[in-house]
N, C-alpha and C. Protein backbone atom coordinates (compact mmCIF):
# COMPACT_ATOMS: atom_id res chain seq x y z
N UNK A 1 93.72 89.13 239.52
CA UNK A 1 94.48 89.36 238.32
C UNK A 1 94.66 88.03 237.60
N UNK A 2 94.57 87.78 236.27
CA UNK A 2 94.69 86.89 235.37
C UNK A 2 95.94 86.77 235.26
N UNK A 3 96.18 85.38 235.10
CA UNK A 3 97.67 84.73 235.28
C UNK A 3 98.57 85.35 233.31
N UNK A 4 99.45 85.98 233.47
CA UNK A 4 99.81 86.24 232.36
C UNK A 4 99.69 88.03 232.31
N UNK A 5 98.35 87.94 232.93
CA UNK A 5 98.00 89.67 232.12
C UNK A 5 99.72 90.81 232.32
N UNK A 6 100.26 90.68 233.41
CA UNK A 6 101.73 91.85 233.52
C UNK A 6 102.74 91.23 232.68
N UNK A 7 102.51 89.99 232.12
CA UNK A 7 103.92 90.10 231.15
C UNK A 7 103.08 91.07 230.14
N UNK A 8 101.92 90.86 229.65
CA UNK A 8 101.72 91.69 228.55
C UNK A 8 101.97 92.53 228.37
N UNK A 9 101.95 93.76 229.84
CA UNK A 9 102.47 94.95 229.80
C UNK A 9 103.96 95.18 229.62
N UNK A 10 104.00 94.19 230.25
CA UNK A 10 105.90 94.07 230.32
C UNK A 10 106.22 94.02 228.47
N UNK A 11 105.16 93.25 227.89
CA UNK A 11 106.17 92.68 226.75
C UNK A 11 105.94 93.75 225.59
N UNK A 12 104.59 94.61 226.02
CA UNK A 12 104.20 95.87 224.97
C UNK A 12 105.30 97.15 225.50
N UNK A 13 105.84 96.99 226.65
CA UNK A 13 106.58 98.00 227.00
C UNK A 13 108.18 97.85 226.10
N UNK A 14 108.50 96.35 226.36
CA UNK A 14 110.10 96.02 225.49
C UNK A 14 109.26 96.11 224.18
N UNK A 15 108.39 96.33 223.58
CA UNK A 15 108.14 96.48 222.07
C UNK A 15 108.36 98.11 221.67
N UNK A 16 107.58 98.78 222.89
CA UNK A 16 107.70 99.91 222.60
C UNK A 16 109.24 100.73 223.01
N UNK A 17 109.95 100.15 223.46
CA UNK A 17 111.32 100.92 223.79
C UNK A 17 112.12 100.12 222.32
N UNK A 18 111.85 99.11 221.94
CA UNK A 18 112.58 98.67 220.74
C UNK A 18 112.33 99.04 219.44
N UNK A 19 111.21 99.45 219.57
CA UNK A 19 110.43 100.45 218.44
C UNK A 19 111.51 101.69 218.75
N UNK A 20 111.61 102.68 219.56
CA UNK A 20 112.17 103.58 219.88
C UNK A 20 113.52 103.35 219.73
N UNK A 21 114.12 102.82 220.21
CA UNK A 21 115.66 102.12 220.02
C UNK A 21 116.00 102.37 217.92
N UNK A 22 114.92 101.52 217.91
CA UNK A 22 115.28 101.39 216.57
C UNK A 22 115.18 102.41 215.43
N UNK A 23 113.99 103.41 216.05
CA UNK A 23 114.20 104.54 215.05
C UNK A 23 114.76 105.64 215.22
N UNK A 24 115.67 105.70 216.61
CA UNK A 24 116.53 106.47 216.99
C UNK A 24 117.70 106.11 216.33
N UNK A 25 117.74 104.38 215.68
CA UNK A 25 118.88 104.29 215.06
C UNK A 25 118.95 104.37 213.34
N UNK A 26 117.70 104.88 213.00
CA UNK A 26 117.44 105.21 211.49
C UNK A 26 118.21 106.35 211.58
N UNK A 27 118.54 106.90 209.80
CA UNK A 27 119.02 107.79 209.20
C UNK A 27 117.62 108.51 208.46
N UNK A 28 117.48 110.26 208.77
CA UNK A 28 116.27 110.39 207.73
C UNK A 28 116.96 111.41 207.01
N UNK A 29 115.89 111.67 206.19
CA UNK A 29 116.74 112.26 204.49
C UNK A 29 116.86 113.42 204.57
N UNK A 30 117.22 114.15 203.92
CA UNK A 30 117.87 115.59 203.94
C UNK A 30 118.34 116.07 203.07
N UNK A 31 118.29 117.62 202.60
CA UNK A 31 118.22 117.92 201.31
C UNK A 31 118.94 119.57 201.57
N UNK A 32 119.73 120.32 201.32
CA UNK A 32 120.09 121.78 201.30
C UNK A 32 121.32 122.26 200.46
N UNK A 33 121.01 123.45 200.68
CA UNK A 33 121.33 124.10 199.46
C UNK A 33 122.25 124.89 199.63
N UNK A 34 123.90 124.76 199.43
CA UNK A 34 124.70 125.95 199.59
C UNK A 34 124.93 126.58 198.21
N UNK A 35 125.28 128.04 199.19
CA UNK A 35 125.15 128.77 198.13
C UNK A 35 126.79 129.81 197.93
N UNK A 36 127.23 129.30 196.81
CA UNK A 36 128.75 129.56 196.51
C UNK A 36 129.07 131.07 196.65
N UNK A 37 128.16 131.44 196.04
CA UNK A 37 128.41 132.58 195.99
C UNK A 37 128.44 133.59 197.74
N UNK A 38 127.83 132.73 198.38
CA UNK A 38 128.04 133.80 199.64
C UNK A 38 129.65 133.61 200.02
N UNK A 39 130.29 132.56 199.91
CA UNK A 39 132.03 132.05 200.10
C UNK A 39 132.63 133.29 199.15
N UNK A 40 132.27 133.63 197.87
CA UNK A 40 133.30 134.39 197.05
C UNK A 40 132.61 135.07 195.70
N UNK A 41 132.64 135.63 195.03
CA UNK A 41 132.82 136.51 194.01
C UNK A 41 133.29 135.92 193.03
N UNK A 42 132.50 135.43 192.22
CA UNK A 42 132.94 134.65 190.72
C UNK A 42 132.61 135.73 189.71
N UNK A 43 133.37 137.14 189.89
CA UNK A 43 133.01 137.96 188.53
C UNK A 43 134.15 138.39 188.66
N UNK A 44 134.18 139.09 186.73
CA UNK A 44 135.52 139.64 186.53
C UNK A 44 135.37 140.07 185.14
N UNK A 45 136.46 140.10 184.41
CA UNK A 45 136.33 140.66 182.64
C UNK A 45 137.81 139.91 182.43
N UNK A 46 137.33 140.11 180.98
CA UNK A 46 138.39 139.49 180.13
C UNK A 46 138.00 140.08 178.51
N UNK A 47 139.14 140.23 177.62
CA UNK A 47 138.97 140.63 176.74
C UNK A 47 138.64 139.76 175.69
N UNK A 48 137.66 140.54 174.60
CA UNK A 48 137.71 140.13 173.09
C UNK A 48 138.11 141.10 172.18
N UNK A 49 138.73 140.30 170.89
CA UNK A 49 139.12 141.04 169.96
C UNK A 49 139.60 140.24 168.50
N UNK A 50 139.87 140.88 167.23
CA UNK A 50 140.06 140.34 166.83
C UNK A 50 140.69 138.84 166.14
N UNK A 51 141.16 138.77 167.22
CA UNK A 51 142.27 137.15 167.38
C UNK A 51 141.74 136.36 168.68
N UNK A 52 140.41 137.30 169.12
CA UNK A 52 140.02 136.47 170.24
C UNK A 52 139.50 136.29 171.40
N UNK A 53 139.23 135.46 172.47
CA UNK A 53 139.36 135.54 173.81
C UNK A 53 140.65 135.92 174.29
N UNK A 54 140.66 136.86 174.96
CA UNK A 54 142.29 137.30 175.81
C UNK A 54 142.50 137.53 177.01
N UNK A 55 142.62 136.25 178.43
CA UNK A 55 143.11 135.11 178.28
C UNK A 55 142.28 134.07 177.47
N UNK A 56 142.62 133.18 176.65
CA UNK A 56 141.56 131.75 176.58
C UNK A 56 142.13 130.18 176.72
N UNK A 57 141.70 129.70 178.08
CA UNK A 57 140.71 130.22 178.40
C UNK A 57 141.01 131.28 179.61
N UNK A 58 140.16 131.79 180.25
CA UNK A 58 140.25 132.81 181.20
C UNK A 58 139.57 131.93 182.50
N UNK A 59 140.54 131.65 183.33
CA UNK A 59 140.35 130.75 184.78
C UNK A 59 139.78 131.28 186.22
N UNK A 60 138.62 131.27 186.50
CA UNK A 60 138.38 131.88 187.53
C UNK A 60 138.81 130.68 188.67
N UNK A 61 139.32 131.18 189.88
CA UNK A 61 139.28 129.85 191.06
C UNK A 61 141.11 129.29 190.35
N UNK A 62 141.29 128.40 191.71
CA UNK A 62 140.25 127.81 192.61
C UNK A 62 139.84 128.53 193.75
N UNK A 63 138.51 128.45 194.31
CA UNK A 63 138.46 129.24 195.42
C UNK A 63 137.99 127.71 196.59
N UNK A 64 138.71 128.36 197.56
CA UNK A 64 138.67 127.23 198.96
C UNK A 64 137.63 127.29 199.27
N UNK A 65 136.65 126.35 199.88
CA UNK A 65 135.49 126.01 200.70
C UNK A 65 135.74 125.52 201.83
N UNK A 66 135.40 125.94 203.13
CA UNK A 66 136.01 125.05 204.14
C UNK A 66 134.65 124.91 205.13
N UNK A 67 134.18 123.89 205.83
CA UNK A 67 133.56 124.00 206.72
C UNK A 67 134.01 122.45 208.16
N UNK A 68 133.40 122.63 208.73
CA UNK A 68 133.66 121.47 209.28
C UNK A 68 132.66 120.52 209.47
N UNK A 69 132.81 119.31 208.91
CA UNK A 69 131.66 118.39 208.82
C UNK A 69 131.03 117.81 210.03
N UNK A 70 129.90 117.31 210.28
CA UNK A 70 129.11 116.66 210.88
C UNK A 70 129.02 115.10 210.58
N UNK A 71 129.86 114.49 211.78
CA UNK A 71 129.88 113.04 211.41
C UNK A 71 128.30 112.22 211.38
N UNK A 72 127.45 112.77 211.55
CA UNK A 72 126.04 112.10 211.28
C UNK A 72 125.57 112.06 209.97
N UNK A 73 125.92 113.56 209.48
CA UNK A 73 125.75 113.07 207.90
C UNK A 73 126.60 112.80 207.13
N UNK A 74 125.77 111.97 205.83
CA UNK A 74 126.43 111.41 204.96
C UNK A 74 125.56 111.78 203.51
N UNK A 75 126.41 112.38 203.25
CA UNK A 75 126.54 113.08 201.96
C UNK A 75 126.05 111.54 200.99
N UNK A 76 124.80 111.95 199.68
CA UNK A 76 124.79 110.78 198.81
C UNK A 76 124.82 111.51 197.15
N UNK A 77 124.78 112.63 196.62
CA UNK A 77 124.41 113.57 195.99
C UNK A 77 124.48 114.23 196.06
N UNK A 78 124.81 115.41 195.21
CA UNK A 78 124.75 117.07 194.75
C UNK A 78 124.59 117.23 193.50
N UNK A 79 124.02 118.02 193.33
CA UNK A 79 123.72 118.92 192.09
C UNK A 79 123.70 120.37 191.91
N UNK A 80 124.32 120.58 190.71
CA UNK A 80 125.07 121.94 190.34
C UNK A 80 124.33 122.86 189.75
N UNK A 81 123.85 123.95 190.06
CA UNK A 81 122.38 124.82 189.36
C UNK A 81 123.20 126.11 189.34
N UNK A 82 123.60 126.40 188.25
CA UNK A 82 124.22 127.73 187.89
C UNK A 82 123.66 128.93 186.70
N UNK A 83 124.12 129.88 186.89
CA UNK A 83 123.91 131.19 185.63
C UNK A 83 125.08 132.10 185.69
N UNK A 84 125.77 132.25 184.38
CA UNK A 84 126.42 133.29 184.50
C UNK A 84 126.33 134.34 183.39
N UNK A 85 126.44 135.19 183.82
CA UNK A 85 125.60 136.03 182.26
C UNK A 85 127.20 137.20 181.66
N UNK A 86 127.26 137.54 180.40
CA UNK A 86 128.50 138.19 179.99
C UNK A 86 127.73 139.77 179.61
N UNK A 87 128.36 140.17 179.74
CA UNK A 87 127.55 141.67 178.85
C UNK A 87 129.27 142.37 178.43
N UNK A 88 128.92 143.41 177.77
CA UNK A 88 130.09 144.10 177.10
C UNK A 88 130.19 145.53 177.31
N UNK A 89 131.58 145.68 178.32
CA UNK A 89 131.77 147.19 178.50
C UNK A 89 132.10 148.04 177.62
N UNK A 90 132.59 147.80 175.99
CA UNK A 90 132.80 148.26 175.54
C UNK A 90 131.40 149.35 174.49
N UNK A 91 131.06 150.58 173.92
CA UNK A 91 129.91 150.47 173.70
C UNK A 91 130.36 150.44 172.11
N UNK A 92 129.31 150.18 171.40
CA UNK A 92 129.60 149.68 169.94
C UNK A 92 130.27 148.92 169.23
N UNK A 93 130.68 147.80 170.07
CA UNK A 93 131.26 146.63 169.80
C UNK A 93 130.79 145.38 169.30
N UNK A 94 130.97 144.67 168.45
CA UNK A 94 130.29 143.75 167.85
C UNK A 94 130.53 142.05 168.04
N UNK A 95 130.14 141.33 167.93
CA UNK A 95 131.06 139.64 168.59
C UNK A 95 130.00 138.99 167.77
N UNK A 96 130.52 138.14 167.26
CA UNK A 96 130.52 136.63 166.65
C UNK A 96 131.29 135.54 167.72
N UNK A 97 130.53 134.45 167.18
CA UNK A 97 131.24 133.19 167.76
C UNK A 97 130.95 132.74 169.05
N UNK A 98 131.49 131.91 169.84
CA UNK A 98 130.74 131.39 170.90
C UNK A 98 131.47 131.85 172.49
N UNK A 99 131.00 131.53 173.51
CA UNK A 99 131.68 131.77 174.46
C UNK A 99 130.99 130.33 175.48
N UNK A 100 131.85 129.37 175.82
CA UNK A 100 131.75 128.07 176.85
C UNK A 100 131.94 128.79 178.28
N UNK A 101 131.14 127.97 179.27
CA UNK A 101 131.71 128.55 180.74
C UNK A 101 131.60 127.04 181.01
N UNK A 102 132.61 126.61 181.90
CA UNK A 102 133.18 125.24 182.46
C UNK A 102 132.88 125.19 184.13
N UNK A 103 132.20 124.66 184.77
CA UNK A 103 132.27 124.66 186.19
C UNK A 103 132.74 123.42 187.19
N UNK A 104 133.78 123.84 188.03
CA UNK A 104 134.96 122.60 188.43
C UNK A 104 134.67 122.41 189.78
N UNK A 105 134.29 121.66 190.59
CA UNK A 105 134.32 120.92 191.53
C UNK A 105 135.57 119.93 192.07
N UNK A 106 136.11 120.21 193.18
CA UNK A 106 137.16 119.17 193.17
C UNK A 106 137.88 119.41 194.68
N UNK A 107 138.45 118.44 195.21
CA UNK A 107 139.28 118.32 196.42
C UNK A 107 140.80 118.74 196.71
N UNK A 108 141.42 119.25 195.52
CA UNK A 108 142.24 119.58 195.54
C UNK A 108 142.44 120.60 194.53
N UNK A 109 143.03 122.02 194.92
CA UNK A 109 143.47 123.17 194.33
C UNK A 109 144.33 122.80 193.23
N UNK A 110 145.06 122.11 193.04
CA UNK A 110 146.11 122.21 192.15
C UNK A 110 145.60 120.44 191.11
N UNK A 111 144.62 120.12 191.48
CA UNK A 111 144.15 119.45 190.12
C UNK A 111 142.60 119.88 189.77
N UNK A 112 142.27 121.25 190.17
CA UNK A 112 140.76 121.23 190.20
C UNK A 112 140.43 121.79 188.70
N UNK A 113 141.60 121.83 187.94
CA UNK A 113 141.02 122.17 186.50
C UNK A 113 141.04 120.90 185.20
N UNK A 114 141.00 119.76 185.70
CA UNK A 114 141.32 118.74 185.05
C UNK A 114 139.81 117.85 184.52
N UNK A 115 139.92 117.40 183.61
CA UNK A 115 138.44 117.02 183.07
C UNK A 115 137.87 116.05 184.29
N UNK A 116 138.53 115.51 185.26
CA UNK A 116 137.45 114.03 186.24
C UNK A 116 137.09 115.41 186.92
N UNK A 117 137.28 116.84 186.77
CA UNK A 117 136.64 117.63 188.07
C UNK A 117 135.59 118.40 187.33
N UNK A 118 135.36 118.06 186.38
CA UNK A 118 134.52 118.98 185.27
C UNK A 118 132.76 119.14 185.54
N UNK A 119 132.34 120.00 186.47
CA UNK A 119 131.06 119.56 186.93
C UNK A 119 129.92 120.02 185.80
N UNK A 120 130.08 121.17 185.42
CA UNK A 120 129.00 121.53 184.09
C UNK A 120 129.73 122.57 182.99
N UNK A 121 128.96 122.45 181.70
CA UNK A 121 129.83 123.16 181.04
C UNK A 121 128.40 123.69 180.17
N UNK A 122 128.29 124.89 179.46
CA UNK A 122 127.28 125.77 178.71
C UNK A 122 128.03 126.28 177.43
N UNK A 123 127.21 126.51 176.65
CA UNK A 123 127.87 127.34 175.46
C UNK A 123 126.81 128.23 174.67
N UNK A 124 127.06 129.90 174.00
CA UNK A 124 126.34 130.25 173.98
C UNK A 124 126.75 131.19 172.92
N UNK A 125 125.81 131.56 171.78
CA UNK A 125 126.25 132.77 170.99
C UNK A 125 126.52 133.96 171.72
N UNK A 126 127.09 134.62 170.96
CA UNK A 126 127.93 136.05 171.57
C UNK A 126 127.55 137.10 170.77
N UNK A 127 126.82 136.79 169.91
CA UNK A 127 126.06 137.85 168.97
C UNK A 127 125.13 138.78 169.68
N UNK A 128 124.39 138.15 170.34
CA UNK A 128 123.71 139.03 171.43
C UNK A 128 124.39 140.25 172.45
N UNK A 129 125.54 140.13 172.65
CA UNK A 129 126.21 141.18 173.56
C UNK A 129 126.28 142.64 173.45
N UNK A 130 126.26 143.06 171.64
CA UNK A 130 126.21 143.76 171.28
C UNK A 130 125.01 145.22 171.45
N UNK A 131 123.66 143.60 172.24
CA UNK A 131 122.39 144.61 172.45
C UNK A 131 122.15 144.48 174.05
N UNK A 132 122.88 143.58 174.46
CA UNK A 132 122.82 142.88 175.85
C UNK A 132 123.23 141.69 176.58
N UNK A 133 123.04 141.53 177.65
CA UNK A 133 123.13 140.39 178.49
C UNK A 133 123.47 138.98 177.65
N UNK A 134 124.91 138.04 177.75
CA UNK A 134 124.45 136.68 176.97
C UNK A 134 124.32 135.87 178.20
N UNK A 135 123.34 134.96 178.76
CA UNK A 135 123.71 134.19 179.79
C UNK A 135 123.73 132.83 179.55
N UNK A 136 124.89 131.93 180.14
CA UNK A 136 124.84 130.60 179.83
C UNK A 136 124.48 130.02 181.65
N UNK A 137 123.51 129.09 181.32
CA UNK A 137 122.77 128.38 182.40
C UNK A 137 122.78 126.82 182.29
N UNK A 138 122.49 125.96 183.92
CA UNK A 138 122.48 125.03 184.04
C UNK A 138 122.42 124.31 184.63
N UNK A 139 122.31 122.80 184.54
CA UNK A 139 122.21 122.33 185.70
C UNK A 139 123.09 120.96 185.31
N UNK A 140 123.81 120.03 186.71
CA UNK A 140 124.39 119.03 186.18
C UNK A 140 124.89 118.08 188.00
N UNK A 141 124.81 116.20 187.54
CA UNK A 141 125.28 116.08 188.70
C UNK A 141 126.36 115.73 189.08
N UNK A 142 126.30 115.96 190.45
CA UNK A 142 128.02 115.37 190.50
C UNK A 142 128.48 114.21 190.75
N UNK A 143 129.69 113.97 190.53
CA UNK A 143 130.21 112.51 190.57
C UNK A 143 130.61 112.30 191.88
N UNK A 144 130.81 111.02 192.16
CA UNK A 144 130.82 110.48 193.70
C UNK A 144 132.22 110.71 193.86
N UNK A 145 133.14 111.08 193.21
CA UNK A 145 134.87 111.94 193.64
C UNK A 145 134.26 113.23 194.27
N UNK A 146 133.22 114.03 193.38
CA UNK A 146 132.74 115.18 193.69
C UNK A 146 131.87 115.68 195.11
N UNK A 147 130.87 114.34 194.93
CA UNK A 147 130.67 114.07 196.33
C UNK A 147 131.37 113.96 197.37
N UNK A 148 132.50 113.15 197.79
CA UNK A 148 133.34 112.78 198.51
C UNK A 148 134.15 113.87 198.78
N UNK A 149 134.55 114.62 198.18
CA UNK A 149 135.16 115.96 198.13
C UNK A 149 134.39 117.14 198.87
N UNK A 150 133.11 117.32 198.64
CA UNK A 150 131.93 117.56 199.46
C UNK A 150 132.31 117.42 201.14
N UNK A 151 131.81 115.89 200.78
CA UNK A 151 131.75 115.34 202.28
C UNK A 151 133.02 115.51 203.55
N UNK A 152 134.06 115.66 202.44
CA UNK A 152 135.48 116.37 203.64
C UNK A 152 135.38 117.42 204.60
N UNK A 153 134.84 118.25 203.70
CA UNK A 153 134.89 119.74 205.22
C UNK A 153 135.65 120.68 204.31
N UNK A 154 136.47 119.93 202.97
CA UNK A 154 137.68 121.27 202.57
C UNK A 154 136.92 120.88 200.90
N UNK A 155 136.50 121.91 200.16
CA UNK A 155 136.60 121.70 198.41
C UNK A 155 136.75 122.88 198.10
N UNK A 156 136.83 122.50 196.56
CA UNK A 156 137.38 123.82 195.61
C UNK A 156 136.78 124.30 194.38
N UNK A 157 136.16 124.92 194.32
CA UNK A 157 135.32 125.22 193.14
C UNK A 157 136.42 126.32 192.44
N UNK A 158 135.74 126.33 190.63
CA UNK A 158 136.15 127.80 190.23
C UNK A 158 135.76 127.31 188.95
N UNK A 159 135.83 128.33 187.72
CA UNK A 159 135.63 127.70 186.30
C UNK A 159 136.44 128.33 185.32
N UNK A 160 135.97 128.24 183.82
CA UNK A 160 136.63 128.20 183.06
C UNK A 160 135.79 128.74 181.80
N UNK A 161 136.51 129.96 181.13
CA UNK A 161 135.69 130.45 180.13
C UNK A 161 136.23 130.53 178.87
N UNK A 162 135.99 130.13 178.06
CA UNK A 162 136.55 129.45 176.83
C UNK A 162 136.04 129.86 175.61
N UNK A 163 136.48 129.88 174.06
CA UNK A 163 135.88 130.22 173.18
C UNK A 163 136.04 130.24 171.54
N UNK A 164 135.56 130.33 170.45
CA UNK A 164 135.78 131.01 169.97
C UNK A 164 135.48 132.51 169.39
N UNK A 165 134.57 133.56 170.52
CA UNK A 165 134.20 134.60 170.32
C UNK A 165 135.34 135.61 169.57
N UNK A 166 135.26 136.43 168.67
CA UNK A 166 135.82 137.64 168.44
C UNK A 166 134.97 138.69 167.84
N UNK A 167 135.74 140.09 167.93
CA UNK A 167 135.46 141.13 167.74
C UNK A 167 136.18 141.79 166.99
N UNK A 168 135.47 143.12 166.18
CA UNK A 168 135.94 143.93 165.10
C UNK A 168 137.04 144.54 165.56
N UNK A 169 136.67 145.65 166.48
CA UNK A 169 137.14 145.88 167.97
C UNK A 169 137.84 144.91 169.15
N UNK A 170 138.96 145.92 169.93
CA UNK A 170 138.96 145.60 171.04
C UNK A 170 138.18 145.55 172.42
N UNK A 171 137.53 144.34 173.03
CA UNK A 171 136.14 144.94 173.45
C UNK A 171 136.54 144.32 174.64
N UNK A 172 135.76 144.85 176.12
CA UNK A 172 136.31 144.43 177.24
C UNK A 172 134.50 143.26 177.54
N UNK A 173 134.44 142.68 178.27
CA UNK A 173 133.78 142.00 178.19
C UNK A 173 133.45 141.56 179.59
N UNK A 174 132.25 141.41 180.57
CA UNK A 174 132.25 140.99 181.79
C UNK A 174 131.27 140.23 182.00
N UNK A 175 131.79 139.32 182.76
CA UNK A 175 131.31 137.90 183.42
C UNK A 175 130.38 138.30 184.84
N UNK A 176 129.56 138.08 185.25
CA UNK A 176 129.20 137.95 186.20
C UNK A 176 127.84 136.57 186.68
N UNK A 177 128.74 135.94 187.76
CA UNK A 177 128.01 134.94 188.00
C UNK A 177 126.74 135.14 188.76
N UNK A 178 125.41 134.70 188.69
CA UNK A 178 124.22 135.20 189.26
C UNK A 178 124.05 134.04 190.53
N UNK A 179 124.32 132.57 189.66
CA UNK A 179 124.00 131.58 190.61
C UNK A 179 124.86 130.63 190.20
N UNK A 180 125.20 130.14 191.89
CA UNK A 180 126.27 129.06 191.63
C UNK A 180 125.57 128.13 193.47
N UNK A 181 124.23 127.23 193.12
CA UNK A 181 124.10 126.87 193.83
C UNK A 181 124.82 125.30 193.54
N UNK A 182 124.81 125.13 194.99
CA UNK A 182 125.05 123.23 195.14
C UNK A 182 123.91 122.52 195.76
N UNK A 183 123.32 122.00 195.47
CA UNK A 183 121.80 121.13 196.01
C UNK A 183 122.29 119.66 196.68
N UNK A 184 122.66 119.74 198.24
CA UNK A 184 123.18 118.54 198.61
C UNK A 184 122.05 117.56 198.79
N UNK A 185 122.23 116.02 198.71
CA UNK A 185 121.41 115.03 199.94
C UNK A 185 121.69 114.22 200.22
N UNK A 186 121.55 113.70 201.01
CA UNK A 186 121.93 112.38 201.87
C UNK A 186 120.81 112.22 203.21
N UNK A 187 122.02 112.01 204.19
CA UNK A 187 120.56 111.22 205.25
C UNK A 187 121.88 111.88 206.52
N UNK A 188 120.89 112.11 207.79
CA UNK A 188 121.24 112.45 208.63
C UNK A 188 121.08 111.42 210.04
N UNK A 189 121.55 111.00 210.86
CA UNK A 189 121.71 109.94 211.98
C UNK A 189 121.35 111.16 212.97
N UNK A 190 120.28 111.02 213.93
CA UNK A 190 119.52 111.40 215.12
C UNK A 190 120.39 111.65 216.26
């Protein structure tokens, strides 16, 4: 045997356990998708009529999110991908004017309607209701309060529908949300 040759093995072996060591101690990336709507039911009605939206605005939420987190990940991003579409129970009813939907993200119930929680907002003629479906859609990201709020284990979503729509008529009017995804990512520890 050649003088030297077993450290080599020795020294490709501490390369290869430090190789290993070390990418056992990487973070790799990660990307998923909750979906709000399996937590709760973001539909309902609210009226229009001549003087208006009735409530306006009309507040859905807050609704609680709870899970319990995983200290390996770390949350770096989310993004907000929503649709909510209005149609009108009333039949032969007519609407002008607009109708906003507001979507709130936030860590606490009792400030989750305040503009730093304001995750996306849409606006949309209301003229259309009369023949069908109006839907306001979107997408938007969130802020690192929003994130962090995320990353707890406890948040609070809900929104906000706003306007100046009216009608000739008293007309009943319904909301129903189609999609209210959250697109998380960050990195996960092994």
């Amino acid at each position: 045997m050649r003088k030297g040759k077993g450290y080599g093995l020795l020294v490709r072996g501490w390369l290869w356990a430090g190789l290993f060591l070390g990418l056992a101690a990487c973070s790799v990336p990660f990307n998923y998708e909750v979906n709000v709507l399996n937590f709760t039911d973001l539909s309902g009605t609210f009226t229009v009529g001549q003087g208006g939206i009735s409530p306006n605005p009309k507040t859905v939420g807050p609704v609680e999110i709870r899970y319990t987190p995983d200290s390996r990940v770390n949350l770096t991003g989310a993004a907000l991908d929503y649709k909510v579409c209005f149609t009108s129970e009333t039949p032969g009813a007519s609407f002008q004017g607009n109708l906003s939907y507001t979507a709130y993200l936030g860590g606490d119930a009792g400030t989750l309607f305040q503009d730093a929680n304001k995750l996306a907002e849409g606006t949309k003629d209301v003229s259309g209701l009369s023949t069908g479906a109006v839907c306001v859609e979107g997408q938007a990201q969130a802020t690192a309060a929003q994130v962090q709020a995320l990353q707890s284990g406890t948040f609070y979503v809900g929104a906000r529908i706003s306007g100046n729509a009216t009608s000739a008529q008293e007309a009943t009017v319904r909301y129903r949300t189609e999609r209210f995804l959250l697109r998380l990512s960050g990195t996960v520890r092994p």
